[in-house]
Protein backbone atom coordinates (compact mmCIF):
# COMPACT_ATOMS: atom_id res chain seq x y z
CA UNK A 1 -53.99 -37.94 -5.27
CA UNK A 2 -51.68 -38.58 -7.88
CA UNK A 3 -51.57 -34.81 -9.27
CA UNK A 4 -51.42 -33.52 -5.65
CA UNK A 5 -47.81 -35.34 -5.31
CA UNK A 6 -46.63 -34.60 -8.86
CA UNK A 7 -47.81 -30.53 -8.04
CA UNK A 8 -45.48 -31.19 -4.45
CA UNK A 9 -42.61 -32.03 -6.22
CA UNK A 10 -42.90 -29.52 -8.88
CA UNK A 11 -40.07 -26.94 -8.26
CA UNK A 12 -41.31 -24.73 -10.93
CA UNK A 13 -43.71 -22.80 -8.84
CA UNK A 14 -41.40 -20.32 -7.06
CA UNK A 15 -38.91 -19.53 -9.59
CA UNK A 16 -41.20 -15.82 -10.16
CA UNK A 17 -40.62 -15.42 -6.08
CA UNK A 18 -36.79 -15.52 -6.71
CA UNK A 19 -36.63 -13.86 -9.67
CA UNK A 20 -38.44 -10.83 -7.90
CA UNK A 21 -36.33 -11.14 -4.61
CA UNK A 22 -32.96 -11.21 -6.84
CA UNK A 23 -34.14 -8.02 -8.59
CA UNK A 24 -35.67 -6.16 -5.55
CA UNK A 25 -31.78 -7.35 -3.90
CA UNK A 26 -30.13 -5.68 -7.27
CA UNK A 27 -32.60 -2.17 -6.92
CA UNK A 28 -31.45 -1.85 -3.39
CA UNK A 29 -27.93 -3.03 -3.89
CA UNK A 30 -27.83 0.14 -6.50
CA UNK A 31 -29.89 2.70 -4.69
CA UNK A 32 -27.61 2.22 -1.67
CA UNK A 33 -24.53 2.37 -3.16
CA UNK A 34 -25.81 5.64 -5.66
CA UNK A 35 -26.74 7.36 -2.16
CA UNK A 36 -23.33 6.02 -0.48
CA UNK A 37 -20.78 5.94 -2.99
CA UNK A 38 -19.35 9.56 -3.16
CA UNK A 39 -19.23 9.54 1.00
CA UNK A 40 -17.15 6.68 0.94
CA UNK A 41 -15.07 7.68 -1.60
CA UNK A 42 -14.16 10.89 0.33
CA UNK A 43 -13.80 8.78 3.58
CA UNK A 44 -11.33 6.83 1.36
CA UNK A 45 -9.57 9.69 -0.32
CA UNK A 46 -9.33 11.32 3.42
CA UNK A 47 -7.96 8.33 4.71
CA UNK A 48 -5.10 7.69 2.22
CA UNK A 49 -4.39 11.21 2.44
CA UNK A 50 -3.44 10.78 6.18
CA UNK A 51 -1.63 7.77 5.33
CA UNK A 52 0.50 9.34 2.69
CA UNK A 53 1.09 12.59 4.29
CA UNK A 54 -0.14 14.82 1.67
């Protein structure tokens, strides 16, 4: 009984679960932005463009 409540309070256990979500988070983060970047720079650029009447 005793080990059963030490292993409950334990907050060791998940650290490999967050680890893996922060990376998978990252991956995505930098596939989305690779895929996205350039279109939003021109969406910028066409936008400032308008703005300063060139």
């Amino acid at each position: 009984m005793r080990r059963l409540l030490h292993r409950l309070q334990d907050d060791r256990g998940d650290v490999p679960g967050w680890v893996l979500i922060t990376l998978m988070t990252a991956a995505l983060v930098i596939l989305i932005w690779a895929l996205a970047g350039p279109a939003l720079g021109d969406i910028f650029q066409n936008a400032i463009d308008k703005v300063s009447g060139i």
